[in-house]
PDB file of N, CA and C in Angstrom:
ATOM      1  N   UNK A   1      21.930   0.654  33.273  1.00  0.00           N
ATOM      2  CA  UNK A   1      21.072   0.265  32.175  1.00  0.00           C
ATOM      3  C   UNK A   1      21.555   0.964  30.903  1.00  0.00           C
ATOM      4  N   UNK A   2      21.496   0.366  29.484  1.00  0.00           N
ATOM      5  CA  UNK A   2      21.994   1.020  28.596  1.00  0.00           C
ATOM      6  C   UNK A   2      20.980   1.208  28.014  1.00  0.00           C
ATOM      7  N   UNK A   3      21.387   2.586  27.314  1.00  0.00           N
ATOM      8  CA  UNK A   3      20.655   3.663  26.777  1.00  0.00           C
ATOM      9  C   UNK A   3      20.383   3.191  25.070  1.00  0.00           C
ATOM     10  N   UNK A   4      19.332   3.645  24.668  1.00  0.00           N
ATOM     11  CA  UNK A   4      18.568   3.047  23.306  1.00  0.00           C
ATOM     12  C   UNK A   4      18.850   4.407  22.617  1.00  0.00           C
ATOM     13  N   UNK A   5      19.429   4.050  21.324  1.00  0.00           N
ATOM     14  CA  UNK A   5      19.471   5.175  20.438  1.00  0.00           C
ATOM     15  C   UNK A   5      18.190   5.979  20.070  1.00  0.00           C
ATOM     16  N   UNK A   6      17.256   7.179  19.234  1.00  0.00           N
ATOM     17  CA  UNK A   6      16.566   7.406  19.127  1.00  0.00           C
ATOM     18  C   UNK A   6      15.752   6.183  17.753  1.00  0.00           C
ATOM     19  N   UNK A   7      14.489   5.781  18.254  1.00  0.00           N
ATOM     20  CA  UNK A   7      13.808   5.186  17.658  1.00  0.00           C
ATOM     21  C   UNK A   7      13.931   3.357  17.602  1.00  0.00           C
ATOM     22  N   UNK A   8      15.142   3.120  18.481  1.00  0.00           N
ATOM     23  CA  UNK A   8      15.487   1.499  18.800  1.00  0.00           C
ATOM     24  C   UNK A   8      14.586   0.875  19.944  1.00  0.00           C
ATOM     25  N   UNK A   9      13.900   1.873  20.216  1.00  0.00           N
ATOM     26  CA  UNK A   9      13.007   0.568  21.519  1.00  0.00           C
ATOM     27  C   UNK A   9      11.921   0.593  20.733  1.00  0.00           C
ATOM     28  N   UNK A  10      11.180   1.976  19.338  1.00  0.00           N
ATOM     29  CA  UNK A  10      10.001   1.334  18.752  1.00  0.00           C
ATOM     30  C   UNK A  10      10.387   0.415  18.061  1.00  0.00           C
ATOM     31  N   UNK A  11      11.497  -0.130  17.495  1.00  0.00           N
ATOM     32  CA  UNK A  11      11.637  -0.341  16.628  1.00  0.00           C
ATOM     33  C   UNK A  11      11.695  -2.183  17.284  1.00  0.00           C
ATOM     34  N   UNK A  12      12.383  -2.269  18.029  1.00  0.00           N
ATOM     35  CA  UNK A  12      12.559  -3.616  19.071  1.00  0.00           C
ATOM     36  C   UNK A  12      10.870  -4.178  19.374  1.00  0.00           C
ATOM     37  N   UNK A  13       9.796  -2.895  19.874  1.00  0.00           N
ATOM     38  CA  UNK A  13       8.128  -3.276  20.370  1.00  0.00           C
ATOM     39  C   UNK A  13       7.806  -3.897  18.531  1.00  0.00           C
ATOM     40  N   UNK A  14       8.205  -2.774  17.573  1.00  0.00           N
ATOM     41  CA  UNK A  14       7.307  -3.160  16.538  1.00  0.00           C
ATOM     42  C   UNK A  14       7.747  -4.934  16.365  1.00  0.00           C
ATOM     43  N   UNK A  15       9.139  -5.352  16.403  1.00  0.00           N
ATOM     44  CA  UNK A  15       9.347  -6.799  16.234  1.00  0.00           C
ATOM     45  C   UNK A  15       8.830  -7.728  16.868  1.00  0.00           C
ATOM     46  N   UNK A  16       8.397  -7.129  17.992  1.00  0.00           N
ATOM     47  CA  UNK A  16       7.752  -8.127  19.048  1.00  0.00           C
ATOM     48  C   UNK A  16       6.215  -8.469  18.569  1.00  0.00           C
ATOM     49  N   UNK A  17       5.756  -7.107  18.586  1.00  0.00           N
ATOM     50  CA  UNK A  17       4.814  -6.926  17.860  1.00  0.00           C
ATOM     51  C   UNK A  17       4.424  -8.147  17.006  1.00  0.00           C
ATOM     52  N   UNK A  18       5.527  -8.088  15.325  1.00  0.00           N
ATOM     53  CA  UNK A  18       5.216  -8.892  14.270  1.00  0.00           C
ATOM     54  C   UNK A  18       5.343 -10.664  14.843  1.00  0.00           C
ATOM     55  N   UNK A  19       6.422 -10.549  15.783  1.00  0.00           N
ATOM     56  CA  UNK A  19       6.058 -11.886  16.342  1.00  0.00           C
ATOM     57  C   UNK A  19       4.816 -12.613  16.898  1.00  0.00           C
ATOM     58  N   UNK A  20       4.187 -11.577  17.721  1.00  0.00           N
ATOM     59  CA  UNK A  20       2.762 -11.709  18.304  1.00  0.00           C
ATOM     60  C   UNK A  20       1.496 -12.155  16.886  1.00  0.00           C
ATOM     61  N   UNK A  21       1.903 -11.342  15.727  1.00  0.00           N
ATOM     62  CA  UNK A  21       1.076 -11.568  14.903  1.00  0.00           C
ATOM     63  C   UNK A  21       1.166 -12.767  13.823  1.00  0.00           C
ATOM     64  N   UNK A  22       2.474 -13.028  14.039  1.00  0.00           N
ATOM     65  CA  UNK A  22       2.691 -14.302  13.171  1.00  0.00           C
ATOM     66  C   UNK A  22       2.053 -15.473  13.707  1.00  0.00           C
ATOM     67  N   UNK A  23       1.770 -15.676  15.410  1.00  0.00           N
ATOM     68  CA  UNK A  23       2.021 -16.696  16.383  1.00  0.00           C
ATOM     69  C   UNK A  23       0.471 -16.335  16.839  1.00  0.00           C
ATOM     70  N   UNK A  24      -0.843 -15.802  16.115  1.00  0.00           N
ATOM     71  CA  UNK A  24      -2.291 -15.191  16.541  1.00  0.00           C
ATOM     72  C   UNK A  24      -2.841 -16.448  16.972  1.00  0.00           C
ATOM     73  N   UNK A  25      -2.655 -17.693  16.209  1.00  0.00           N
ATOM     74  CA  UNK A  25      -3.345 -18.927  16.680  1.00  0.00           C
ATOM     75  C   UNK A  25      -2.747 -19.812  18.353  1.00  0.00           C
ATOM     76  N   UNK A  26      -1.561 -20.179  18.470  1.00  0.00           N
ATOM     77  CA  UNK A  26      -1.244 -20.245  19.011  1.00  0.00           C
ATOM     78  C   UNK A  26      -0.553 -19.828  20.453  1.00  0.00           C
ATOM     79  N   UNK A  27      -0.437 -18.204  20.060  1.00  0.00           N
ATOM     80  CA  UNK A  27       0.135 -18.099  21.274  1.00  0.00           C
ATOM     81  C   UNK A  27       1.595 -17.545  21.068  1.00  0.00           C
ATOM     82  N   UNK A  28       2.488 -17.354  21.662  1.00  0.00           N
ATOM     83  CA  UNK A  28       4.051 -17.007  22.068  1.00  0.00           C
ATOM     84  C   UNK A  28       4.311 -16.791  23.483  1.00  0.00           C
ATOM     85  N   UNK A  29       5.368 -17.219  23.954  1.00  0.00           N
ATOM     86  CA  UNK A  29       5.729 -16.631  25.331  1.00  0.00           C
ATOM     87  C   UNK A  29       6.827 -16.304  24.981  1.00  0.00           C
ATOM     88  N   UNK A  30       7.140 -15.820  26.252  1.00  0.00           N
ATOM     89  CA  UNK A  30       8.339 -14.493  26.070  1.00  0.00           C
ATOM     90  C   UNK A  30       9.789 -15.082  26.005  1.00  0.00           C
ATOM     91  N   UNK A  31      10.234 -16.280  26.499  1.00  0.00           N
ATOM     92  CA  UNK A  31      11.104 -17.138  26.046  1.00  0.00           C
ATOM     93  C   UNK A  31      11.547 -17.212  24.812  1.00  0.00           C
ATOM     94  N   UNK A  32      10.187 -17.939  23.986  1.00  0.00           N
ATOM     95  CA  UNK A  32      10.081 -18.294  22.637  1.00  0.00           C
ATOM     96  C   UNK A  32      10.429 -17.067  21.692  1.00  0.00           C
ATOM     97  N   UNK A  33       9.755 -15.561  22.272  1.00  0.00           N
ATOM     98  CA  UNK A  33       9.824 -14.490  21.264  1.00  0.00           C
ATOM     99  C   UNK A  33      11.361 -14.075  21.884  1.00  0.00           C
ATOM    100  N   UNK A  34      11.700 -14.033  22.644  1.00  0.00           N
ATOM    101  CA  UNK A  34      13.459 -13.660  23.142  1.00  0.00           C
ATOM    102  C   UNK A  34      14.188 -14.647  22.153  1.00  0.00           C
ATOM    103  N   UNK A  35      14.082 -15.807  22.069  1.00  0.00           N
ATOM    104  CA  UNK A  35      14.899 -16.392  21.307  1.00  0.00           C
ATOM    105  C   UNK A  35      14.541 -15.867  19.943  1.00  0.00           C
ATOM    106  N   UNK A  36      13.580 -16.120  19.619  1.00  0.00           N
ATOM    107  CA  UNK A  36      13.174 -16.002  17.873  1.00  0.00           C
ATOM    108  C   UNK A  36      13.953 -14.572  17.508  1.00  0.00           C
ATOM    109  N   UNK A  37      14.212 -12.783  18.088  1.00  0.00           N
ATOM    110  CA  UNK A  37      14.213 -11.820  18.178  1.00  0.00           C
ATOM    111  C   UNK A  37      16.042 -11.752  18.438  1.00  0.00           C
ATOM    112  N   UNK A  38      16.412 -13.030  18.997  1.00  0.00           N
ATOM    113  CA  UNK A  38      17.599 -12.481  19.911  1.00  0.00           C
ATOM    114  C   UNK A  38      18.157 -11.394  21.261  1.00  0.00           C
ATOM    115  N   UNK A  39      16.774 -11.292  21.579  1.00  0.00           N
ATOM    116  CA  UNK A  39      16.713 -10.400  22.897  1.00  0.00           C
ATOM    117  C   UNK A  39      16.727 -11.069  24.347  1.00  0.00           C
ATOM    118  N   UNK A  40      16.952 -10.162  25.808  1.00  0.00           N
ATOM    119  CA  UNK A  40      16.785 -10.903  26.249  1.00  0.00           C
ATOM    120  C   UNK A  40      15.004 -10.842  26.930  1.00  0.00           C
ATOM    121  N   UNK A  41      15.227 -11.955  27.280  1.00  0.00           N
ATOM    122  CA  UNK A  41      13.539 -12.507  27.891  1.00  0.00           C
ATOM    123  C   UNK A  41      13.196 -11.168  28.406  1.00  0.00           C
ATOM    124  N   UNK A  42      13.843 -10.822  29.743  1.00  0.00           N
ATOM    125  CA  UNK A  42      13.718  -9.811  30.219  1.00  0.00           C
ATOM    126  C   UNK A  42      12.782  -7.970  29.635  1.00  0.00           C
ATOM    127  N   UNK A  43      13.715  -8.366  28.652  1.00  0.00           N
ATOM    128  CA  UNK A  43      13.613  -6.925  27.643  1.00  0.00           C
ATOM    129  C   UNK A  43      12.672  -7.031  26.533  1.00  0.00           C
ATOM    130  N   UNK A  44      11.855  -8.862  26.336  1.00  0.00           N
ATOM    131  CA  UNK A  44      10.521  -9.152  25.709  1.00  0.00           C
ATOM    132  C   UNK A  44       9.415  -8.822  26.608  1.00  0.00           C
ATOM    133  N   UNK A  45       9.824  -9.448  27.715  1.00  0.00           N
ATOM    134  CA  UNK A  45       8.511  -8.980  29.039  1.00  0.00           C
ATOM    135  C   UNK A  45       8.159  -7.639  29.172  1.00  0.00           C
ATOM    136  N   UNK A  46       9.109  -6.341  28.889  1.00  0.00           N
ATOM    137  CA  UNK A  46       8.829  -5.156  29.059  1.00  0.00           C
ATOM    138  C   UNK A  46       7.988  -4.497  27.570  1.00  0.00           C
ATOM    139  N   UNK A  47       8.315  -4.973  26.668  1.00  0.00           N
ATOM    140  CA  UNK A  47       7.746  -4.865  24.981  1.00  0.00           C
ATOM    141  C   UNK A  47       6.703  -5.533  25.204  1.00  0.00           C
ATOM    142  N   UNK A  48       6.466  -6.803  25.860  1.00  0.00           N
ATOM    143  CA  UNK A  48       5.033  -7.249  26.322  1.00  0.00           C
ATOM    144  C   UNK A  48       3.887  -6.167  26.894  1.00  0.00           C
ATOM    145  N   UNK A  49       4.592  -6.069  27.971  1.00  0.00           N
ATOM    146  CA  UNK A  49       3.876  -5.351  28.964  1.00  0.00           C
ATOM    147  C   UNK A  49       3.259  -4.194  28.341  1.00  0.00           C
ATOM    148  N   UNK A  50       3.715  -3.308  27.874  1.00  0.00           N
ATOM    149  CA  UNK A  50       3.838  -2.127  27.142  1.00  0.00           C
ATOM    150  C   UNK A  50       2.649  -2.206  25.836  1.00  0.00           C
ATOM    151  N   UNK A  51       2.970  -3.146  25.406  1.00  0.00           N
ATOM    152  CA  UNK A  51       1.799  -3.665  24.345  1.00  0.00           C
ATOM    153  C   UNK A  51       0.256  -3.817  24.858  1.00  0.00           C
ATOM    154  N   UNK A  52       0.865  -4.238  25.686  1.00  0.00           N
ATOM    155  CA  UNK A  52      -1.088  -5.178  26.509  1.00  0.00           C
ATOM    156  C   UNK A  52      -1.553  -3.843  27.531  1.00  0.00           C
ATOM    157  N   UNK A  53      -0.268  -2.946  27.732  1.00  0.00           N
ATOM    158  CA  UNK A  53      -1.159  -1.415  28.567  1.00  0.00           C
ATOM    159  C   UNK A  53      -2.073  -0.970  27.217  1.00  0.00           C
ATOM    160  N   UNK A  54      -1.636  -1.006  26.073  1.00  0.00           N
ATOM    161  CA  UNK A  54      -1.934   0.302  24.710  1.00  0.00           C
ATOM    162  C   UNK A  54      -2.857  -0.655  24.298  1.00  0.00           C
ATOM    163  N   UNK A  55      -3.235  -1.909  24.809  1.00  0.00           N
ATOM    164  CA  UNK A  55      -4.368  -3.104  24.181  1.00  0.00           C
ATOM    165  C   UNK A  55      -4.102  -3.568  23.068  1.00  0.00           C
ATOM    166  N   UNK A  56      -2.685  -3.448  22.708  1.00  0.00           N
ATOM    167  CA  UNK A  56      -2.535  -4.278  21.436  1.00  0.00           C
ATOM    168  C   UNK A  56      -2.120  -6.154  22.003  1.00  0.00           C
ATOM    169  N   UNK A  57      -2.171  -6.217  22.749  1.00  0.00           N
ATOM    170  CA  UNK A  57      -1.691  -8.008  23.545  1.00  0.00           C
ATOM    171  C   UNK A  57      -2.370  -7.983  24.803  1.00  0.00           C
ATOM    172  N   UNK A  58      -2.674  -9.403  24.679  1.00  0.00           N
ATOM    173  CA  UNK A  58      -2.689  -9.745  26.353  1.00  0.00           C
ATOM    174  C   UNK A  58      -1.984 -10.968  26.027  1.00  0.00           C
ATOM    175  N   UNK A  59      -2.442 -11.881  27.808  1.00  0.00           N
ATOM    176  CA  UNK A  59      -1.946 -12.992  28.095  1.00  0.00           C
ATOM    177  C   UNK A  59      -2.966 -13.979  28.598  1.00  0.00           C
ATOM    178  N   UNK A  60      -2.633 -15.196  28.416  1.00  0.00           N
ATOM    179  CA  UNK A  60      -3.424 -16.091  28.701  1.00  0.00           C
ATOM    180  C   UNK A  60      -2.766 -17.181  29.085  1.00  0.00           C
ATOM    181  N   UNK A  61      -2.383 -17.411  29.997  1.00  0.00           N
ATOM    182  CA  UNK A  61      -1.323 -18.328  30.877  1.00  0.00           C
ATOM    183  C   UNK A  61      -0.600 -18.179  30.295  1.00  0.00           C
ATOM    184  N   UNK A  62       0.863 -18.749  29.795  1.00  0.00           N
ATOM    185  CA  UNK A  62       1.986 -18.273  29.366  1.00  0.00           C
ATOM    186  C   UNK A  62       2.049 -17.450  28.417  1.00  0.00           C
ATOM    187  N   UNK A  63       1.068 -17.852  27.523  1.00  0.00           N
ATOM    188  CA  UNK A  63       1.200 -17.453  26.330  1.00  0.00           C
ATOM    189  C   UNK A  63       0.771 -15.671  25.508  1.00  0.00           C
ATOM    190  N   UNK A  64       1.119 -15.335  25.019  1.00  0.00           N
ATOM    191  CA  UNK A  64       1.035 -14.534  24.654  1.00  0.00           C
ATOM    192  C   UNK A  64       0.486 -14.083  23.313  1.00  0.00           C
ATOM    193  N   UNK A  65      -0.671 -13.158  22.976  1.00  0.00           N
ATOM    194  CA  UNK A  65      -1.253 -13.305  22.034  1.00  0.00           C
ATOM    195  C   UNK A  65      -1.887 -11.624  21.510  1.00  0.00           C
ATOM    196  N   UNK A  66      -1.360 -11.596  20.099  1.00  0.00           N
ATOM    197  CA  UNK A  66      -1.557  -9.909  19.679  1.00  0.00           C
ATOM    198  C   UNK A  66      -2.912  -9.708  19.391  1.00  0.00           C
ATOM    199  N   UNK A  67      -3.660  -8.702  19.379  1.00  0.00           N
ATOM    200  CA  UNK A  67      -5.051  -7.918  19.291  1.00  0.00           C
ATOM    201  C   UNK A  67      -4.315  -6.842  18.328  1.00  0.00           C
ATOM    202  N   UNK A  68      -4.934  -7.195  16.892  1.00  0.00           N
ATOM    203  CA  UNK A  68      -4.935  -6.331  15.754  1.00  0.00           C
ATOM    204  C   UNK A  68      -5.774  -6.144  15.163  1.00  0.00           C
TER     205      UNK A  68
END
């Protein structure tokens, strides 16, 4: 697994983040925010996850949706 410089994985959650908040009506899934971000899916699902422990996101069938 490769290693994140200091401050590149907040910095990767905060983008996910602004994606979640652009997308409040509708929704995002982790596909959609991997592409939009250029990441992979994989490494959105974990910035997901991570979000919706600290209660800033949950999910609601695919979709994904920020709590701000």
């Amino acid at each position: 697994m490769a290693r994140l410089h200091k401050g590149e994985g907040e910095n990767k959650q905060k983008r996910v983040a602004n994606v979640l908040k652009g997308n409040d009506l509708a929704g995002v899934t982790e596909s959609e925010t991997a592409d939009l971000l250029g990441l992979e899916r994989r490494t959105v699902n974990n910035y997901l996850r991570s979000l919706e422990k600290s209660g800033k996101a949950k999910k609601k069938g695919r979709a994904w949706f920020g709590i701000f």
